[in-house]
Protein backbone atom coordinates (compact mmCIF):
# COMPACT_ATOMS: atom_id res chain seq x y z
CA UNK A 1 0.00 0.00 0.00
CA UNK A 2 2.93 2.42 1.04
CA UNK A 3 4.37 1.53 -2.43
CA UNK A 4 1.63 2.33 -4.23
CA UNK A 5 1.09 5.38 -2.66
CA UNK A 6 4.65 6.41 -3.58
CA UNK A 7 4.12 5.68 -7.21
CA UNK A 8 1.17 7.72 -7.32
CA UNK A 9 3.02 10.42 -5.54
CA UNK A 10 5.84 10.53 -8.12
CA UNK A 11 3.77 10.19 -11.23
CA UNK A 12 2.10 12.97 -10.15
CA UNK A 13 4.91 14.94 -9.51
CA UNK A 14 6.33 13.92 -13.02
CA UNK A 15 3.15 15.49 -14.20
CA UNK A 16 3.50 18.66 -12.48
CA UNK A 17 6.39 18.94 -13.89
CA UNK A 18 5.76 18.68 -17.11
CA UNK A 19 2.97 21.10 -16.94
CA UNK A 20 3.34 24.63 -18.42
CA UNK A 21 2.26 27.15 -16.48
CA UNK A 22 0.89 30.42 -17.30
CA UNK A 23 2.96 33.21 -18.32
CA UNK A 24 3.31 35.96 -15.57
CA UNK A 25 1.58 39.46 -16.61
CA UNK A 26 3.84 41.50 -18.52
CA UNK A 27 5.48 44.56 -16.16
CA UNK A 28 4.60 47.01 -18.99
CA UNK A 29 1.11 47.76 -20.76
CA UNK A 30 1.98 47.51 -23.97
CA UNK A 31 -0.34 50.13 -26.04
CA UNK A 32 -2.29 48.72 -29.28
CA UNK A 33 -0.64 49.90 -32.93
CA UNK A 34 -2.31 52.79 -34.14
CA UNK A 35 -5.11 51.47 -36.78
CA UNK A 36 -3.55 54.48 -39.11
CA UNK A 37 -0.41 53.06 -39.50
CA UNK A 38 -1.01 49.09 -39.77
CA UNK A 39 -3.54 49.25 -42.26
CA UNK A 40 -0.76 50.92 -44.70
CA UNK A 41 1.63 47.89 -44.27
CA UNK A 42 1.49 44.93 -46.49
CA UNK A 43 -0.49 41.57 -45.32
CA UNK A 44 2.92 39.73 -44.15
CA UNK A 45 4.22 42.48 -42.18
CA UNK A 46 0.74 43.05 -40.88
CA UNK A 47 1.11 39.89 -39.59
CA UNK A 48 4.36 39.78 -38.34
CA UNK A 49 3.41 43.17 -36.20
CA UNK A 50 0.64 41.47 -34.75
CA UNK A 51 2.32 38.48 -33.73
CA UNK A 52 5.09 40.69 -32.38
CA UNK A 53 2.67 42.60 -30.11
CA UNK A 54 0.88 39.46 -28.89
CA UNK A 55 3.93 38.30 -27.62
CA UNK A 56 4.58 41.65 -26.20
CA UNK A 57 1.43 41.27 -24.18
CA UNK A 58 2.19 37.75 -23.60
CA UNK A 59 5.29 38.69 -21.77
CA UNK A 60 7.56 36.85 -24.18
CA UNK A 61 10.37 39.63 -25.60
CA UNK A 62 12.71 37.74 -27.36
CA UNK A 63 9.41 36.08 -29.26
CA UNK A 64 8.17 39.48 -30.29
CA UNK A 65 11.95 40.14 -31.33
CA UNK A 66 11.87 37.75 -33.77
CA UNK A 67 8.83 39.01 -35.55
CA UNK A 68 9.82 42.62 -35.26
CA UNK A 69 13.05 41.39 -37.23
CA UNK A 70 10.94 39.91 -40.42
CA UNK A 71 9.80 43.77 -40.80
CA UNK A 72 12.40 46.02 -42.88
CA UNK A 73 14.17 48.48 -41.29
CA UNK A 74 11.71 51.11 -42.63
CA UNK A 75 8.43 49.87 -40.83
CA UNK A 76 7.49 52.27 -38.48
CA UNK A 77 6.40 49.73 -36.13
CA UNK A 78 10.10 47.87 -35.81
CA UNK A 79 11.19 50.62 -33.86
CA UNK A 80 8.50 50.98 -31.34
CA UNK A 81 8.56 47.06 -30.89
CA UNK A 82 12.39 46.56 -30.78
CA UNK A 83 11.96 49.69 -27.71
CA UNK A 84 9.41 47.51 -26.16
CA UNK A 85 11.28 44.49 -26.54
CA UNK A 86 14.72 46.70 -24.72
CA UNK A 87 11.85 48.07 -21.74
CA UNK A 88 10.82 44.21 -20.91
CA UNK A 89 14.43 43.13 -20.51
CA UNK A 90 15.57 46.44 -18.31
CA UNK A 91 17.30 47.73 -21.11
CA UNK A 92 15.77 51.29 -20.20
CA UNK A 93 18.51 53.65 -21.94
CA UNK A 94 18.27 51.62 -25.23
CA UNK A 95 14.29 51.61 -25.14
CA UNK A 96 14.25 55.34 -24.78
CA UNK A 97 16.69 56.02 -27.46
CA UNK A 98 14.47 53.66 -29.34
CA UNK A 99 11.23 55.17 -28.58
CA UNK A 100 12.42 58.59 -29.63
CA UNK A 101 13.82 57.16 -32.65
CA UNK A 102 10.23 56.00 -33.85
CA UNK A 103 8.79 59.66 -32.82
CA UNK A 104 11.04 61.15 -34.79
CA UNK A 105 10.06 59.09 -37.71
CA UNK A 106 6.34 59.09 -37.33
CA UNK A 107 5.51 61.74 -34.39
CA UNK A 108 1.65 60.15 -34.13
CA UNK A 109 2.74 56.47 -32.72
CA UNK A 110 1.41 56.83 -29.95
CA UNK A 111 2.41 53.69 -28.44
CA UNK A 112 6.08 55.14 -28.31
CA UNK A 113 4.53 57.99 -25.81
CA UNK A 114 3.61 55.18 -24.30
CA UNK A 115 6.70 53.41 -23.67
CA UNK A 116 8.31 56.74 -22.94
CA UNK A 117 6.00 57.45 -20.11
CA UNK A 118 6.50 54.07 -18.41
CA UNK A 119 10.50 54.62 -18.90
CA UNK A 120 10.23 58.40 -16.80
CA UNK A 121 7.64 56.51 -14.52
CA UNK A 122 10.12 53.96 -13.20
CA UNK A 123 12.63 56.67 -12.89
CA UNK A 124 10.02 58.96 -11.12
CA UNK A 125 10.96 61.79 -13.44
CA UNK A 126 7.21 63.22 -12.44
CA UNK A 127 7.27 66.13 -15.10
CA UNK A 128 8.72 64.09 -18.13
CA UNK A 129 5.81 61.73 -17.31
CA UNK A 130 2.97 64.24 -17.46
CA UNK A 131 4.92 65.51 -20.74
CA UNK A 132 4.33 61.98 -21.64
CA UNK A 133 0.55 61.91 -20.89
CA UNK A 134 -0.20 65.05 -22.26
CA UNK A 135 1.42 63.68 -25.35
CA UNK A 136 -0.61 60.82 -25.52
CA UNK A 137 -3.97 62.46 -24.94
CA UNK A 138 -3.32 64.91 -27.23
CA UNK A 139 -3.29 62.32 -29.84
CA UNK A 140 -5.99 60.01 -28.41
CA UNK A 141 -7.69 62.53 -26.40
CA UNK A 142 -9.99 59.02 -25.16
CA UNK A 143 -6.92 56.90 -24.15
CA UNK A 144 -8.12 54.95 -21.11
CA UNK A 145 -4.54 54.66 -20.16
CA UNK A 146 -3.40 57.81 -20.30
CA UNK A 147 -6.45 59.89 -19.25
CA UNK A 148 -6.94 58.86 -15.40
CA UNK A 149 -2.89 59.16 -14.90
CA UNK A 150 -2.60 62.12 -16.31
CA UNK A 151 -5.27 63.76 -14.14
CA UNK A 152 -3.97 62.06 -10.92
CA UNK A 153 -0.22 63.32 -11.36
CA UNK A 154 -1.23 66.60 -12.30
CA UNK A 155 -3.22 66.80 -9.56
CA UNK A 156 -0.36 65.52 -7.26
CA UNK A 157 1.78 68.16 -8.81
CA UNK A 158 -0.25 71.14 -8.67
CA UNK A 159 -1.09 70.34 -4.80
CA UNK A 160 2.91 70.15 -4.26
CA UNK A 161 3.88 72.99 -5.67
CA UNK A 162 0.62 75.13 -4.42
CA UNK A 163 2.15 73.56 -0.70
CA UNK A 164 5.50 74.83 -1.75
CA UNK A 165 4.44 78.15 -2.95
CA UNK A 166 2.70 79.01 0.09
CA UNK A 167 5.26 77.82 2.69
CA UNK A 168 7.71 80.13 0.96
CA UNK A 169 5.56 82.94 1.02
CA UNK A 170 5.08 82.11 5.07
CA UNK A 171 8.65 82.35 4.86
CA UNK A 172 9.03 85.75 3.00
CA UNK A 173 10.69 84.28 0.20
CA UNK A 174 8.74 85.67 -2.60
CA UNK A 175 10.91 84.61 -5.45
CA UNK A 176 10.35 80.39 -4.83
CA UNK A 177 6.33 81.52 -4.40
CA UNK A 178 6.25 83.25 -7.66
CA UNK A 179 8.52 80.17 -9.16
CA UNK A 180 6.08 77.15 -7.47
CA UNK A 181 2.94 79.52 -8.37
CA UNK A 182 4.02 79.41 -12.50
CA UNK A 183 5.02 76.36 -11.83
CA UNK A 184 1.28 75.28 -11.56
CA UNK A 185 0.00 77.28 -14.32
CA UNK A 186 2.64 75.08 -16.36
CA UNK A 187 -0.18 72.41 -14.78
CA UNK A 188 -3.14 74.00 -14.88
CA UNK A 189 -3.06 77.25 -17.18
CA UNK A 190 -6.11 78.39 -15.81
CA UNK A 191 -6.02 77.56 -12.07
CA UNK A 192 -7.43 80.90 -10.68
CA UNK A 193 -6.02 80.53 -7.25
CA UNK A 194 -2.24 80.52 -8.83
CA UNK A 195 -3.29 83.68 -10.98
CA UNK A 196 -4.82 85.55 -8.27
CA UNK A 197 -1.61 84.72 -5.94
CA UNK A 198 0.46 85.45 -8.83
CA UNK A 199 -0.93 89.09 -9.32
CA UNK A 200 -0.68 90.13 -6.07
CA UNK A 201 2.97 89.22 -5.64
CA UNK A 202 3.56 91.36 -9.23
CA UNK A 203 1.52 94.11 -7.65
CA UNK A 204 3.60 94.54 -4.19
CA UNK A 205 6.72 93.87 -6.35
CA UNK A 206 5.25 97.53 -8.41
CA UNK A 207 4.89 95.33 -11.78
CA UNK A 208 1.52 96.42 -12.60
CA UNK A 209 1.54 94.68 -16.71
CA UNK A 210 2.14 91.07 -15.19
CA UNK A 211 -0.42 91.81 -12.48
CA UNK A 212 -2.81 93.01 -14.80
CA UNK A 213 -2.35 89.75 -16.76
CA UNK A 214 -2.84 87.29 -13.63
CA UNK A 215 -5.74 90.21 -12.15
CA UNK A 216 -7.33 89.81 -15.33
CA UNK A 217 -6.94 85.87 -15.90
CA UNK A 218 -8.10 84.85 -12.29
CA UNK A 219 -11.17 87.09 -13.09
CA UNK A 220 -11.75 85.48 -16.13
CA UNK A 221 -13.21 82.60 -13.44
CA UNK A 222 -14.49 84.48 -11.11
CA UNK A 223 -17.60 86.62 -11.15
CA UNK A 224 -19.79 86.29 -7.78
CA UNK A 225 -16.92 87.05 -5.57
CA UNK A 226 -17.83 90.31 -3.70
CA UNK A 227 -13.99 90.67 -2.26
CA UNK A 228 -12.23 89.41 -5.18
CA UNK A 229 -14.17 92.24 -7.77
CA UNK A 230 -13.21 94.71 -4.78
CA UNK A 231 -9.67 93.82 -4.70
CA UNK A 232 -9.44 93.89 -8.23
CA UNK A 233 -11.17 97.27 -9.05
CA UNK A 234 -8.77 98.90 -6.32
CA UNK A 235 -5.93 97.84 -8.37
CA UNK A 236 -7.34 99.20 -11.47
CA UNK A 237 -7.75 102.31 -9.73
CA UNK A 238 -4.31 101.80 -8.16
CA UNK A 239 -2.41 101.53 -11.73
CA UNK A 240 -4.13 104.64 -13.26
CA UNK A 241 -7.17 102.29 -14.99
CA UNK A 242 -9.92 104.23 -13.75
CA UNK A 243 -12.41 103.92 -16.43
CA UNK A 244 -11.60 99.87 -15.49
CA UNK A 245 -12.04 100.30 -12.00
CA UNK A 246 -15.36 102.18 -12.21
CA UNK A 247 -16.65 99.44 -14.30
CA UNK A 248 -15.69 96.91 -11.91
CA UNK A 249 -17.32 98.90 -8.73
CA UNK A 250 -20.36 99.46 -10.85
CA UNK A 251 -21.21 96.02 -11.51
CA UNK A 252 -20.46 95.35 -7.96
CA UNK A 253 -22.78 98.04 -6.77
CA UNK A 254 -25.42 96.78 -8.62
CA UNK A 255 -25.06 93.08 -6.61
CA UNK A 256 -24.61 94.97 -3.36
CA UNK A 257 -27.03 97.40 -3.14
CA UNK A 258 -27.00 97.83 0.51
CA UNK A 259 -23.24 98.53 0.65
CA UNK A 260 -22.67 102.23 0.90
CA UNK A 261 -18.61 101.95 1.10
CA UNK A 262 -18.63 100.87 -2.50
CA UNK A 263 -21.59 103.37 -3.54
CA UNK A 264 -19.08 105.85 -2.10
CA UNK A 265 -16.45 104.98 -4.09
CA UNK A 266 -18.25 105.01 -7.31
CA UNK A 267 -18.71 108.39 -6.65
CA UNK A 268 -14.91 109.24 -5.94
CA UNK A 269 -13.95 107.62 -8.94
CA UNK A 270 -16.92 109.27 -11.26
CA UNK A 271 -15.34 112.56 -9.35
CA UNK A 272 -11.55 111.86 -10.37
CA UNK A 273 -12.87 110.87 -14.28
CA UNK A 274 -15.20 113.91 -14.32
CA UNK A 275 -18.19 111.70 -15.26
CA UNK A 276 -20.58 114.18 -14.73
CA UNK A 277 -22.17 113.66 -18.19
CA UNK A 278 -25.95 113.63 -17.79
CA UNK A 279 -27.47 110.49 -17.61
CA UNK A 280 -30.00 109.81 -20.70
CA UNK A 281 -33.08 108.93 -17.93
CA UNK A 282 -32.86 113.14 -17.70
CA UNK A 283 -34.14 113.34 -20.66
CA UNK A 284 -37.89 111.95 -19.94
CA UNK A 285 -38.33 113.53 -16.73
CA UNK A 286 -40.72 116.56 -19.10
CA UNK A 287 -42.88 113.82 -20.09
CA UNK A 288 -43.34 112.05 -16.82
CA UNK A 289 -46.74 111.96 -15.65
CA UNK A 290 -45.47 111.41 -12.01
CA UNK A 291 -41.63 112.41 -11.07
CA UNK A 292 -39.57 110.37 -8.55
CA UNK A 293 -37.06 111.69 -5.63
CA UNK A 294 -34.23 110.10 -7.88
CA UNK A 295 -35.95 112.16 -10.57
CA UNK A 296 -36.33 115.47 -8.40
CA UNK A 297 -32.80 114.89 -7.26
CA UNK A 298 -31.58 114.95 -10.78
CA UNK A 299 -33.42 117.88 -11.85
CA UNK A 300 -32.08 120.29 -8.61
CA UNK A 301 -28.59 118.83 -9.22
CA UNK A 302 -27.90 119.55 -12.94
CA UNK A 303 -29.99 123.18 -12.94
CA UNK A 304 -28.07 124.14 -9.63
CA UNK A 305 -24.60 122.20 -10.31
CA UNK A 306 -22.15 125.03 -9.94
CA UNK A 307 -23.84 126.54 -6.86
CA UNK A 308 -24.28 123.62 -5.35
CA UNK A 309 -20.52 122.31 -4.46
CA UNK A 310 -19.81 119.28 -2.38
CA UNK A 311 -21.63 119.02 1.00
CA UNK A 312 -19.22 119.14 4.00
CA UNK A 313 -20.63 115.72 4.74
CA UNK A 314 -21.77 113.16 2.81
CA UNK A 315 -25.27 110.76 3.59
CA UNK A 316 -24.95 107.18 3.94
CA UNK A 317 -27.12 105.89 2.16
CA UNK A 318 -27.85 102.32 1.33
CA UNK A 319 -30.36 101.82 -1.20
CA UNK A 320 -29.11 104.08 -4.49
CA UNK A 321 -26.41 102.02 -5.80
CA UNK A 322 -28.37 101.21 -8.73
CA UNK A 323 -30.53 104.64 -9.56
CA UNK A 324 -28.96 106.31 -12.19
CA UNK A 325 -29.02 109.78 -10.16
CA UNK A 326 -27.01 108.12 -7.46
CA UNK A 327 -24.53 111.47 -7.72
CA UNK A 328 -27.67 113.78 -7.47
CA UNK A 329 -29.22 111.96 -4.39
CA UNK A 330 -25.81 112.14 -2.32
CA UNK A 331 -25.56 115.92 -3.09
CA UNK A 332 -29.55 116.15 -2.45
CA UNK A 333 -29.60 114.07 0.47
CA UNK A 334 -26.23 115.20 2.19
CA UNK A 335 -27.08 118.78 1.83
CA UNK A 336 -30.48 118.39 3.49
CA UNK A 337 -32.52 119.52 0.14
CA UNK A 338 -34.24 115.98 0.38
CA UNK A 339 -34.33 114.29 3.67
CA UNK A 340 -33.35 110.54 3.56
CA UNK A 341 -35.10 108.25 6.35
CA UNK A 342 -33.59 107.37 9.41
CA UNK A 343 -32.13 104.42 8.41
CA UNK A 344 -29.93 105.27 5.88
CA UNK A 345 -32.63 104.91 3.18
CA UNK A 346 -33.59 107.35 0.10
CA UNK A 347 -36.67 105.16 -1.98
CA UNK A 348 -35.13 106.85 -5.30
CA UNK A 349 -37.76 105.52 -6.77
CA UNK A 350 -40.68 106.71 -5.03
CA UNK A 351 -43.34 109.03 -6.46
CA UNK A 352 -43.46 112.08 -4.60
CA UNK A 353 -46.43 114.41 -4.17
CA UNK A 354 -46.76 118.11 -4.28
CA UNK A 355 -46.64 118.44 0.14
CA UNK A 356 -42.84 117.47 -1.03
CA UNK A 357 -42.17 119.17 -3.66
CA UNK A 358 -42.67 122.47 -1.47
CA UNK A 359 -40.45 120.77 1.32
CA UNK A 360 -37.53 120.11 -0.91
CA UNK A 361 -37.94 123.69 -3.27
CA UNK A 362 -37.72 125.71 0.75
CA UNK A 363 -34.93 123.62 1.47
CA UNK A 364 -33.33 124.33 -1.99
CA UNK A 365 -33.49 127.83 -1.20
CA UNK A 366 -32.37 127.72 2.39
CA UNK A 367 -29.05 126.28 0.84
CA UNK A 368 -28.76 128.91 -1.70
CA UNK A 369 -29.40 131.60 0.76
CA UNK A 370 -26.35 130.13 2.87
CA UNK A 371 -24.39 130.22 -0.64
CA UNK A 372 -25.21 133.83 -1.31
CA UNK A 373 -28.21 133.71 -2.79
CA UNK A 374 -31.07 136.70 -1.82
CA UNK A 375 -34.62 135.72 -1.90
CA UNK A 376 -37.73 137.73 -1.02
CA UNK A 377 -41.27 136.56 -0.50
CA UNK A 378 -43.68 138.34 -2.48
CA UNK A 379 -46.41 137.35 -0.22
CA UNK A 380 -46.65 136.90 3.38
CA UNK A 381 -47.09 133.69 4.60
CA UNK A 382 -49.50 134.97 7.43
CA UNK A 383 -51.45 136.41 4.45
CA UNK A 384 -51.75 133.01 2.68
CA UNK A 385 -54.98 131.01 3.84
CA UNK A 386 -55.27 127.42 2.31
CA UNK A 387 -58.46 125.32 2.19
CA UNK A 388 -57.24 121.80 2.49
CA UNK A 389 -54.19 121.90 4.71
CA UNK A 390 -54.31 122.66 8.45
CA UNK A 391 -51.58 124.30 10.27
CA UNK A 392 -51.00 120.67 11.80
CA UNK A 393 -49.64 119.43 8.44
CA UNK A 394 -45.99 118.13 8.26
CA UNK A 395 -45.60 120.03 5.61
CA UNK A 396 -47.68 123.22 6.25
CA UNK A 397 -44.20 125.73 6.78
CA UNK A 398 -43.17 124.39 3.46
CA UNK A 399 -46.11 124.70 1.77
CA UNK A 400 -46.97 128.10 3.08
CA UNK A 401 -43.30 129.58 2.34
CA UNK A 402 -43.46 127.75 -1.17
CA UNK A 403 -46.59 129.57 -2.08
CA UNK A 404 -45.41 132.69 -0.33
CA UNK A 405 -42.07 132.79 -2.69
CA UNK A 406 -45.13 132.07 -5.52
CA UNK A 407 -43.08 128.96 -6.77
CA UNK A 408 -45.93 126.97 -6.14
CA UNK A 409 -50.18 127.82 -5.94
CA UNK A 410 -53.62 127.45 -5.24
CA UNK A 411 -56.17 126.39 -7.51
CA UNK A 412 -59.11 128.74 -7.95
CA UNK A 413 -60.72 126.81 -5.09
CA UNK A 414 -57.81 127.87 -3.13
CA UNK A 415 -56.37 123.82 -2.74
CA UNK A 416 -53.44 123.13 -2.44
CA UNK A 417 -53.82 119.21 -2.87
CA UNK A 418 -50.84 118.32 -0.98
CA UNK A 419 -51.31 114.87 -1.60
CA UNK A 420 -51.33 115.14 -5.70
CA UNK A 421 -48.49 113.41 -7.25
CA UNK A 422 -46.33 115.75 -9.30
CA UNK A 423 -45.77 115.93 -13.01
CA UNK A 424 -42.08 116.57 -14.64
CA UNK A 425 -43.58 119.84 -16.14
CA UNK A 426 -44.82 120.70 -13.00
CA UNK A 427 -41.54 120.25 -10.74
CA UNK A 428 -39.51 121.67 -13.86
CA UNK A 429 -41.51 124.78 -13.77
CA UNK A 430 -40.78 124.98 -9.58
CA UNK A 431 -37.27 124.39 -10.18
CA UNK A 432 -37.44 126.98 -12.96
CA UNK A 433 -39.03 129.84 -10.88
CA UNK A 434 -36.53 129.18 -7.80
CA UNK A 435 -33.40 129.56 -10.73
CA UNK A 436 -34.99 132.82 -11.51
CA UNK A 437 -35.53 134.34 -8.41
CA UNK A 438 -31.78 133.35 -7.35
CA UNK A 439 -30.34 135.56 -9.76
């Protein structure tokens, strides 16, 4: 029984022996010939190229050698297999030389990218590789594998260097931040954070052109960001683009409405460009059927502009960034000609009625008459007896001095019909009277 058992043992073990086993994986991927270039060879070499890159895959070299040799020394694909054929058996300074050799005779064999990419892999040569990938995808923009590796080490790379660049700049050294910061846009052309990074190092180091170009780059991406568009516009105004700037500030007035530091400086800027050019919505206010305070603002501002200089003060206020009289509400508002609300509000767009027209025409002319200006009433307000508005009216002084100064008056029922909105022909003709009797 032992015997037997022995016999069986080494029979089997005989067989065992005998058996092949299955080739290991090959340690390279070996990329498929381009479909371009086999389909121009003739049907033996065709053959002989695809035997040569089955055994390639196989993980048999010296097998693939001998069907790369049946192709003449002209094939394109010898090359690139013979370079395969030096990467399986180590031979990594011949394969490159090889691999280059094959670019240089057809630049689109792709499979040589390949095979250079696995050489600068092993070697951990990290930028030659993503030269390598870029290479590859740029020919076969779908190349399974190419794509994911390519996006992983650039990803790798941009992270180190965006590490390195900041460290240094912890460190004051703001020559090795610039160099890791272009060192990512090598990467990543348009990573924003790199730009923005990149223009504010140019900007303390005075070189407004490459700031500008970073500034305007990083921007390019970036359109919601409240602090960035700030940042940005100040620089504009910084390097002498002021016409930039204003644009910038504009736009962000318009998405921050409620923010009167940038409705503020709007205004310096408009004040350093001289944009005092009258806005078109001017125009209309004759044909109105009911005027506005932005519209009332407007129309005191541009027929008073050179007697009415800059207030010593100037109103908050935090709902005009978008009215296009913003410059005349400031003036109107900050000189006390129309009153703003308590909190910091104007309602630009508010129809007003005739109780405030008065107020705003006696205020008008309390400013000019601190300017210089004389004016005389031509009736006495004791004198004046109104049918529809009691002494207890918020607006009786006004009204009484307006119609006293005969800028304003009755109807034949003696009304005053406070509460009436106003018309632009009717607040142009007030405005009109108060020009003449200031002269």
């Amino acid at each position: 029984m032992v015997k037997r058992i022995g016999v069986i043992g080494l029979a089997l073990l005989a067989a065992w022996s005998c058996a092949t086993l299955p080739p290991a994986p090959p340690a390279f991927y070996v990329q498929e010939l381009p479909a371009a270039t086999t389909t121009k060879l003739k049907l033996d070499d065709r053959i002989a190229a695809a035997d040569a890159w089955d055994a390639l895959r196989a993980g048999r070299p010296e097998q693939a050698r001998k069907y790369l040799m049946k192709l003449g020394t002209a094939s394109p694909i010898r090359e690139t297999g013979l370079a395969y054929v030096d990467l399986f058996l180590s031979n990594f300074g011949d394969a490159e030389a090889r691999f280059k050799s094959s670019l240089n005779a057809v630049p689109g064999m792709v499979p040589s990218h390949v095979g250079l990419a696995q050489i600068y892999e092993s070697r951990r040569d990290r930028d030659k590789t993503l030269a390598e990938y870029r290479a590859i995808l740029d020919l076969d923009p779908g190349n399974r594998w190419a794509a994911p590796r390519y996006e992983a080490l650039r990803g790798e790379l941009i992270k180190d260097a965006t590490a390195a660049a900041r460290t240094a700049l912890a460190a004051g050294n703001r020559v090795t931040a610039r160099n890791e910061f272009l060192k990512v846009l090598t990467y990543d052309p348009n990573a924003t954070g790199a730009h923005l990074e990149l223009a504010r190092l140019y900007r303390q180091e005075k070189n407004t052109a490459e700031a500008l170009a970073h500034f305007k780059a990083a921007m390019a991406a970036v359109t919601d960001d409240k602090a960035l568009l700030r940042e940005y516009a100040e620089f504009l105004a910084e390097s002498g683009e002021l016409g930039q700037s204003l644009e910038v500030l504009e736009k962000l007035a318009a998405a921050s409405p409620k923010d009167p530091a940038i409705g503020k400086r709007v205004e310096e800027l408009k004040t350093k460009l001289g944009v005092y050019e009258i806005p078109s919505q001017y125009d209309a206010i004759p044909s109105l059927e009911s005027v506005t305070r932005e519209d009332l603002a407007a129309l005191i501002g541009v027929k008073f502009e050179k007697e009415l200089q800059a207030p010593a003060r100037t109103e908050i206020l935090v709902d005009i960034a978008t009215s296009w009289a913003q410059r005349y509400i400031v003036q109107a508002a900050s000189l006390g000609i129309i009153r703003a609300s308590v909190n910091h509000t104007f309602q630009p767009r508010r129809v007003i009625n005739r109780a405030e027209l008065a107020d705003a025409a006696v205020r008008l002319i309390g400013v000019l008459q601190e300017r210089g200006a004389k004016f005389v009433p031509i009736v006495e307000t004791r004198r004046i007896q109104i049918a529809d508005v009691a002494p207890d009216h918020p607006y009786f002084a006004s009204i009484t001095r307006a119609l006293g100064y005969e800028i304003m008056a009755l109807t034949p029922e003696r009304k005053f019909e406070a509460e009436r909105t106003v018309s632009g022909e009717d607040a142009i003709r007030t405005i009109d009277l108060i020009q003449k009797l200031a002269r």
